[in-house]
C-alpha atoms as a PDB file:
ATOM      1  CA  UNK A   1     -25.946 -10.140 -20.788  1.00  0.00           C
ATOM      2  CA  UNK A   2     -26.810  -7.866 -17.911  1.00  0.00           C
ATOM      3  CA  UNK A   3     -25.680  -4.098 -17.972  1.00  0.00           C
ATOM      4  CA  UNK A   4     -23.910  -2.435 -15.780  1.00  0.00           C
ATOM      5  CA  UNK A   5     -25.170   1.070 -14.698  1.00  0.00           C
ATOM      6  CA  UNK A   6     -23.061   3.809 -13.823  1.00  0.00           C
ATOM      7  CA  UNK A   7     -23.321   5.425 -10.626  1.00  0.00           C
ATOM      8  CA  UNK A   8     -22.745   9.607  -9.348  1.00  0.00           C
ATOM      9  CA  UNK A   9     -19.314  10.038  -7.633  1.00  0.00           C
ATOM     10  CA  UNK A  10     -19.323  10.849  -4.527  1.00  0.00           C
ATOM     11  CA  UNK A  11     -16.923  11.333  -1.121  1.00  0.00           C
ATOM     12  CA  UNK A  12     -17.157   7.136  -1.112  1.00  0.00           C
ATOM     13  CA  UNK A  13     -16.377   6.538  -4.822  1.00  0.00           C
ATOM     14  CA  UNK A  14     -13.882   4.317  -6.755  1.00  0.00           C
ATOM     15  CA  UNK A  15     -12.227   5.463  -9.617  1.00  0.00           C
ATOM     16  CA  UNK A  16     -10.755   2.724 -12.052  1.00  0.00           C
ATOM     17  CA  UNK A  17      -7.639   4.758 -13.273  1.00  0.00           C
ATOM     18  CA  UNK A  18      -6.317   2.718 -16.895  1.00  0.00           C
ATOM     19  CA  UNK A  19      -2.432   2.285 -17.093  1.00  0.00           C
ATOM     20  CA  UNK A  20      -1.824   1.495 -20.741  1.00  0.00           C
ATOM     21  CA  UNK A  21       1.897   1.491 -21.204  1.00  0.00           C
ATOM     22  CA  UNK A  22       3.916  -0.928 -18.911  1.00  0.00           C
ATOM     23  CA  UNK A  23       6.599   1.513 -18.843  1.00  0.00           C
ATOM     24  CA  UNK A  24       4.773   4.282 -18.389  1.00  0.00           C
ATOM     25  CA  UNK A  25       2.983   2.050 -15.401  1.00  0.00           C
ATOM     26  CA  UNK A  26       6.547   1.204 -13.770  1.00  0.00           C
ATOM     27  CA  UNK A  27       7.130   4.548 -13.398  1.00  0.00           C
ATOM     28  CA  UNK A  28       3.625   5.156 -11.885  1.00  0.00           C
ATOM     29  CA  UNK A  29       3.811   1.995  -9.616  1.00  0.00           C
ATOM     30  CA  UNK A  30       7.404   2.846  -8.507  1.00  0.00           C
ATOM     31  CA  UNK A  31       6.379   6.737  -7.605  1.00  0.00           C
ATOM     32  CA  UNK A  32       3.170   5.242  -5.644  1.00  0.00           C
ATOM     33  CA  UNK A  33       5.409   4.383  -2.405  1.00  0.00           C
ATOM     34  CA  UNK A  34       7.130   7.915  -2.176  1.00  0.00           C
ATOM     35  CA  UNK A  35       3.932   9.672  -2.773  1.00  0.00           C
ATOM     36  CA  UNK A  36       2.720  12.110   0.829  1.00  0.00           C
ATOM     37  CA  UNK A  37      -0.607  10.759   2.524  1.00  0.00           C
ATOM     38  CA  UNK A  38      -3.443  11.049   0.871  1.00  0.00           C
ATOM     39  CA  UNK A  39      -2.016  11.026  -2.663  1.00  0.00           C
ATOM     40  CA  UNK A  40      -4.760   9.401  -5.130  1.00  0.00           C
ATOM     41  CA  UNK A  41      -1.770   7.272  -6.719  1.00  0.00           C
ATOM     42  CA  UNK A  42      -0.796   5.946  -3.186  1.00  0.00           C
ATOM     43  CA  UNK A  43      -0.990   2.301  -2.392  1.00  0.00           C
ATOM     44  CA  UNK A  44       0.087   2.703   1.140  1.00  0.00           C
ATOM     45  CA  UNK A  45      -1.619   5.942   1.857  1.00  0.00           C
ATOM     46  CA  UNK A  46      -5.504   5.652   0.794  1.00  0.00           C
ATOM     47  CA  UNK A  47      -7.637   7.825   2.675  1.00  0.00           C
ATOM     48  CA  UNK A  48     -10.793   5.731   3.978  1.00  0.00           C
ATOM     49  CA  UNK A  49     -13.211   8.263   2.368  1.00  0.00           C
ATOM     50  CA  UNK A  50     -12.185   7.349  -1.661  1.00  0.00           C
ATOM     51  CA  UNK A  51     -10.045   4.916  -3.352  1.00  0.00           C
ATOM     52  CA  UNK A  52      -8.489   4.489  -6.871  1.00  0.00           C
ATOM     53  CA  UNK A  53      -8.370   1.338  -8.603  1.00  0.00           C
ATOM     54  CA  UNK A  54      -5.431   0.935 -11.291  1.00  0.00           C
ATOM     55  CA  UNK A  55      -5.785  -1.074 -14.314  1.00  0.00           C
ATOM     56  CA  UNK A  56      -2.652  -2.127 -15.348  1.00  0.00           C
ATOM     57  CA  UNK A  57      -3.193  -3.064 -19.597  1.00  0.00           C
ATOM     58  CA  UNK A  58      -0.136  -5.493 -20.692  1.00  0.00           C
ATOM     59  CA  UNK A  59      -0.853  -6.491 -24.545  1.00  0.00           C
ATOM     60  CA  UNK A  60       2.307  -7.370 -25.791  1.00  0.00           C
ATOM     61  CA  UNK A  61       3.836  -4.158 -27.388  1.00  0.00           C
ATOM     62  CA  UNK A  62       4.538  -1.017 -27.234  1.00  0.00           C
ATOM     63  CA  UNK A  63       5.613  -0.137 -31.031  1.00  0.00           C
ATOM     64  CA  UNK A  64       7.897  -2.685 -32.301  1.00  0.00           C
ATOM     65  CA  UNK A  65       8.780  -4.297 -29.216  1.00  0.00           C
ATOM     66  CA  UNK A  66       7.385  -6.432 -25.994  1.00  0.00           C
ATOM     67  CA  UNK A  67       6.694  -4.059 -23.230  1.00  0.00           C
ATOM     68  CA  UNK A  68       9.441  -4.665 -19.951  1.00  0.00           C
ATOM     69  CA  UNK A  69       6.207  -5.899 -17.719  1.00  0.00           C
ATOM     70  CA  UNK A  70       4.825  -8.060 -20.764  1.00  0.00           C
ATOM     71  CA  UNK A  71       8.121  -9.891 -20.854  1.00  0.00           C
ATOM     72  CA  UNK A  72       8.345 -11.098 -17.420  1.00  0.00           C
ATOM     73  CA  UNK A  73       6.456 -14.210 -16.051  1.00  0.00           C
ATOM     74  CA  UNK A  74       3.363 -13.941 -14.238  1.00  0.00           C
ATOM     75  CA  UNK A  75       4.828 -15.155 -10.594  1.00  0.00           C
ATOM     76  CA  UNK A  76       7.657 -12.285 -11.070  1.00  0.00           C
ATOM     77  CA  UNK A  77       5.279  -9.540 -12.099  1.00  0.00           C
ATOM     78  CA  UNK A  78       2.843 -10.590  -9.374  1.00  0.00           C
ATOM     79  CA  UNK A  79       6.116 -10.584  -6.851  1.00  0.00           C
ATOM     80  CA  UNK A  80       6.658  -6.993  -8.228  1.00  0.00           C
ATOM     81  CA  UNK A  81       3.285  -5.431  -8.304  1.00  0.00           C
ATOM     82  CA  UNK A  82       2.450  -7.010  -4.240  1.00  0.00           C
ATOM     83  CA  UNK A  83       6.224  -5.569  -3.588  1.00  0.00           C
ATOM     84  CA  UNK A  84       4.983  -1.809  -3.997  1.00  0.00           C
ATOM     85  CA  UNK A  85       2.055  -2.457  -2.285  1.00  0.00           C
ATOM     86  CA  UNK A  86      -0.434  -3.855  -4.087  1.00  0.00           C
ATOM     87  CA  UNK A  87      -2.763  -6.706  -4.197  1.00  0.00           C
ATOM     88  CA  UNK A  88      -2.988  -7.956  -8.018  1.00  0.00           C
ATOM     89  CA  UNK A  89      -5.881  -9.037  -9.540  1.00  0.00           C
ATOM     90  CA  UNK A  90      -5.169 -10.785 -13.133  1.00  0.00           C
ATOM     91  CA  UNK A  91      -7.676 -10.978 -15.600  1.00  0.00           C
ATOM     92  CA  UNK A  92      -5.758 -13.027 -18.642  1.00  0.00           C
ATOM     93  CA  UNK A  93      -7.249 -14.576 -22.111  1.00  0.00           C
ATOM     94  CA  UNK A  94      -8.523 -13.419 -25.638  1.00  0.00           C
ATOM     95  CA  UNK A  95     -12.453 -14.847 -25.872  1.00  0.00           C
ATOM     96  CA  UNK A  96     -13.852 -10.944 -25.452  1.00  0.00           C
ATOM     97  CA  UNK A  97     -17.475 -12.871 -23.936  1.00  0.00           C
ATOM     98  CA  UNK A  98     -15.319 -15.076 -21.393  1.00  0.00           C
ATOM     99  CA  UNK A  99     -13.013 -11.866 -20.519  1.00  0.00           C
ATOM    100  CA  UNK A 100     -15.849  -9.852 -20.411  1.00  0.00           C
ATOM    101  CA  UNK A 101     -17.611 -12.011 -18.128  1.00  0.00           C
ATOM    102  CA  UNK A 102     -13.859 -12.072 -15.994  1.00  0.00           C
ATOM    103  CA  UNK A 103     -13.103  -8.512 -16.272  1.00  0.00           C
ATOM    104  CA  UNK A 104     -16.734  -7.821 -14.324  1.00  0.00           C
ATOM    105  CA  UNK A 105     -16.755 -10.633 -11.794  1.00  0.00           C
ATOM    106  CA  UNK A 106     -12.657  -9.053 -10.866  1.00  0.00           C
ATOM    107  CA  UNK A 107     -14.239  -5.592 -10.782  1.00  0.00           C
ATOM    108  CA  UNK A 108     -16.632  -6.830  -8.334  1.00  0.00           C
ATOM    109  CA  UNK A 109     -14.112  -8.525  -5.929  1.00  0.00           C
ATOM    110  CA  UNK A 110     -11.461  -5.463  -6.406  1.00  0.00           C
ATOM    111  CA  UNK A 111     -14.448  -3.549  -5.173  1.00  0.00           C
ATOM    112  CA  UNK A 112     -15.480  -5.680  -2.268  1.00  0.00           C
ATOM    113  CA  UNK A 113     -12.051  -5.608  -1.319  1.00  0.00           C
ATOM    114  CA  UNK A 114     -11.933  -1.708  -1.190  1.00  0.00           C
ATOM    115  CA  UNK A 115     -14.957  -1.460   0.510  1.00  0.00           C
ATOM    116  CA  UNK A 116     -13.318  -3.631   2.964  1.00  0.00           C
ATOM    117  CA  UNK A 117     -10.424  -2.122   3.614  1.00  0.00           C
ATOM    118  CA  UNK A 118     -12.510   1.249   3.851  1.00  0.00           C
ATOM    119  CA  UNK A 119     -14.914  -0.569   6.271  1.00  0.00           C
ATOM    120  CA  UNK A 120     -11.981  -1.332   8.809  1.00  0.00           C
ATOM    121  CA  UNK A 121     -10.414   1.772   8.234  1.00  0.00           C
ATOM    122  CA  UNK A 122     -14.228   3.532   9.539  1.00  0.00           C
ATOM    123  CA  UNK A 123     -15.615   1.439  11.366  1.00  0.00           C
ATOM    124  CA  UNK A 124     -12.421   0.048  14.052  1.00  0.00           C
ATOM    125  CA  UNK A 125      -9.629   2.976  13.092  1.00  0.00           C
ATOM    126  CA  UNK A 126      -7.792   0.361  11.525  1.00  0.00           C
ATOM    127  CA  UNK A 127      -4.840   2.995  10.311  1.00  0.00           C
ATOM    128  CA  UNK A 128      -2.693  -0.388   9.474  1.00  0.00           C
ATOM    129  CA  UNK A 129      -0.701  -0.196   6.162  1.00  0.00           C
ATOM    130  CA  UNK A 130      -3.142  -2.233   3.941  1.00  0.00           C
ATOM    131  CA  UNK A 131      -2.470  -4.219   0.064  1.00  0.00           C
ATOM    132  CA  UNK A 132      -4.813  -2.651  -2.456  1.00  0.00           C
ATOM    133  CA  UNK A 133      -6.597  -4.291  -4.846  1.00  0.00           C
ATOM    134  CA  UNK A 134      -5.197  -3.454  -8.518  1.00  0.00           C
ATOM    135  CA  UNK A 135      -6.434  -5.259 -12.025  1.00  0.00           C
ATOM    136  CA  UNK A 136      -3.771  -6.480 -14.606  1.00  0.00           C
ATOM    137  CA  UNK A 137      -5.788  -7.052 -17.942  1.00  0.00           C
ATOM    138  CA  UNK A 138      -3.383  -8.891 -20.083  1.00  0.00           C
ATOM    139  CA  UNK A 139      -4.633  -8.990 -23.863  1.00  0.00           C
ATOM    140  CA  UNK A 140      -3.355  -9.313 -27.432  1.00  0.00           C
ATOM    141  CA  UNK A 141      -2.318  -6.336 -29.130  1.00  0.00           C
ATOM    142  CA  UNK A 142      -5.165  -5.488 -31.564  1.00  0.00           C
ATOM    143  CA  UNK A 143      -7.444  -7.620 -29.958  1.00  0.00           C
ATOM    144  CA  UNK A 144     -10.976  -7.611 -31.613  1.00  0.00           C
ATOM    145  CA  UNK A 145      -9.448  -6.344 -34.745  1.00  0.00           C
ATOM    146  CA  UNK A 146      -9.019  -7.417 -38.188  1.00  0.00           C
ATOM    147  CA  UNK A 147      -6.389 -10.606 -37.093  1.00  0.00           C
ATOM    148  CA  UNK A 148      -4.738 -11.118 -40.698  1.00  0.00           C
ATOM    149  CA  UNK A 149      -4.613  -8.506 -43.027  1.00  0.00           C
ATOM    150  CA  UNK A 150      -3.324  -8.647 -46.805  1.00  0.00           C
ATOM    151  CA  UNK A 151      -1.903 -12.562 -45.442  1.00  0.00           C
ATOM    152  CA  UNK A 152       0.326 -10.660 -42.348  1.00  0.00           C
ATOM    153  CA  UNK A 153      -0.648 -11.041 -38.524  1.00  0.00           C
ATOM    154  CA  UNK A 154      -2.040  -8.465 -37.360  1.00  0.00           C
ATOM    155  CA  UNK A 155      -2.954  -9.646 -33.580  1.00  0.00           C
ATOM    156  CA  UNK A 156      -1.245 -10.495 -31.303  1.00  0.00           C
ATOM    157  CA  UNK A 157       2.213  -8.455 -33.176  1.00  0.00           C
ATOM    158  CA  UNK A 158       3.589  -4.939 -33.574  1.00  0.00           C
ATOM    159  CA  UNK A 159       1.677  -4.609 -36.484  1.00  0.00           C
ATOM    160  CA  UNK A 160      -1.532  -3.615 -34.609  1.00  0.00           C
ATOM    161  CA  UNK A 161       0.336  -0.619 -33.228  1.00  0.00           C
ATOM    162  CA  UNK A 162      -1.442   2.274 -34.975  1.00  0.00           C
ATOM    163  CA  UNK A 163      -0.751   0.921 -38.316  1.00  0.00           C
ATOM    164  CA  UNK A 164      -2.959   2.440 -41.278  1.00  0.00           C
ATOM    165  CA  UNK A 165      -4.661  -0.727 -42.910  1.00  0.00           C
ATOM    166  CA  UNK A 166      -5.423   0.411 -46.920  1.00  0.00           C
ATOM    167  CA  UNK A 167      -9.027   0.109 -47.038  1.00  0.00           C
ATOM    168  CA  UNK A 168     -10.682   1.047 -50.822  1.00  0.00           C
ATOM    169  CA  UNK A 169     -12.153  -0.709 -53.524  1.00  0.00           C
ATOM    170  CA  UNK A 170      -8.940  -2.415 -54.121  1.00  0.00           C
ATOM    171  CA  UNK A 171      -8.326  -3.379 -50.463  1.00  0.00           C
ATOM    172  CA  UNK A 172     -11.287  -4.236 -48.443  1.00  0.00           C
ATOM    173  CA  UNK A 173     -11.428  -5.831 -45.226  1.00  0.00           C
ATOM    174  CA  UNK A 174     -13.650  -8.620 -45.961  1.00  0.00           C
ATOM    175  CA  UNK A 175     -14.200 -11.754 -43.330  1.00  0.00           C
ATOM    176  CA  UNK A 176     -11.918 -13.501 -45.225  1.00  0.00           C
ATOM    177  CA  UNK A 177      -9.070 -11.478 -44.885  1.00  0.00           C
ATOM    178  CA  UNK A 178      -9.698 -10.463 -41.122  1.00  0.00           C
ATOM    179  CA  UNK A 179      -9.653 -13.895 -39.811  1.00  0.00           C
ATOM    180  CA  UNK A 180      -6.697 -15.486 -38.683  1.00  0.00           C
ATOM    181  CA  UNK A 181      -5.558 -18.075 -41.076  1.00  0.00           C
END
């Protein structure tokens, strides 16, 4: 698997900025619209010279319960998120080598995107409102942890919500007990 290096910001640079909580992310998607020119947070106000790009996280649950954008189906969240101004990128599924492998190649078309948008905006003054890109990662809660523990699901439920497991000599996590039954 290649790596991916890391490169200096500069004036030009795109900053992936990680929305974990859907309602938290509402609030932040909602505000982007009413933000002055130039805000970072802006989806209708990007300055050619930078960009941001948001990465929405929807895994199911906040603490006991499914998060408002987790609920709703894909069409009406994608309806939502292109309604304040965005162009949604989804990257959906719980292999972590075939969402890895996803999560780069949408990275790399969010960022041709950008660059294209910026590219107008340089090179032919385009000042036109544009869509930008935005990544929704939608995973299950606890993902690449222990999935049962002690015979209860741990993935994929409320349980994986910064819940203590009991790990001693009484209680280890062995392979048999952190694999889904």
């Amino acid at each position: 698997m290649a790596t991916r290096s890391a490169t200096p910001l500069g004036p030009h640079s795109i900053i992936p900025t990680w929305w974990s909580h859907a309602s938290s992310a509402t609030a932040k998607l909602k505000r982007a619209r009413s933000r002055p020119r130039g805000s970072p947070t802006s989806s209708s106000t990007r300055s050619p010279t930078g960009a941001v790009l948001p990465i929405l996280h929807l895994n199911g649950y906040k603490i006991s319960n499914p998060t408002v954008l987790a609920r709703i189906e894909h069409e009406e969240l994608e309806q939502f998120l292109r309604g304040c101004g965005w162009t949604p990128y989804f990257v959906e599924g719980d292999d972590p080598a075939a969402m890895h492998e996803l999560m780069a190649t949408t990275l790399d078309d969010a960022i041709k995107e950008i660059r294209r948008i910026q590219g107008n905006a340089r090179d032919k003054n385009d000042a036109a409102r544009q869509r930008w890109p935005m990544i929704v990662l939608r995973s299950p809660k606890g993902w690449t942890g222990p999935k049962v523990v002690d015979g209860l699901q741990i993935e994929g439920t409320f349980r994986a919500h910064q819940v203590p497991l009991l790990v001693d000599a009484d209680h280890p996590i062995t392979s048999s007990s952190s694999k889904a039954g």
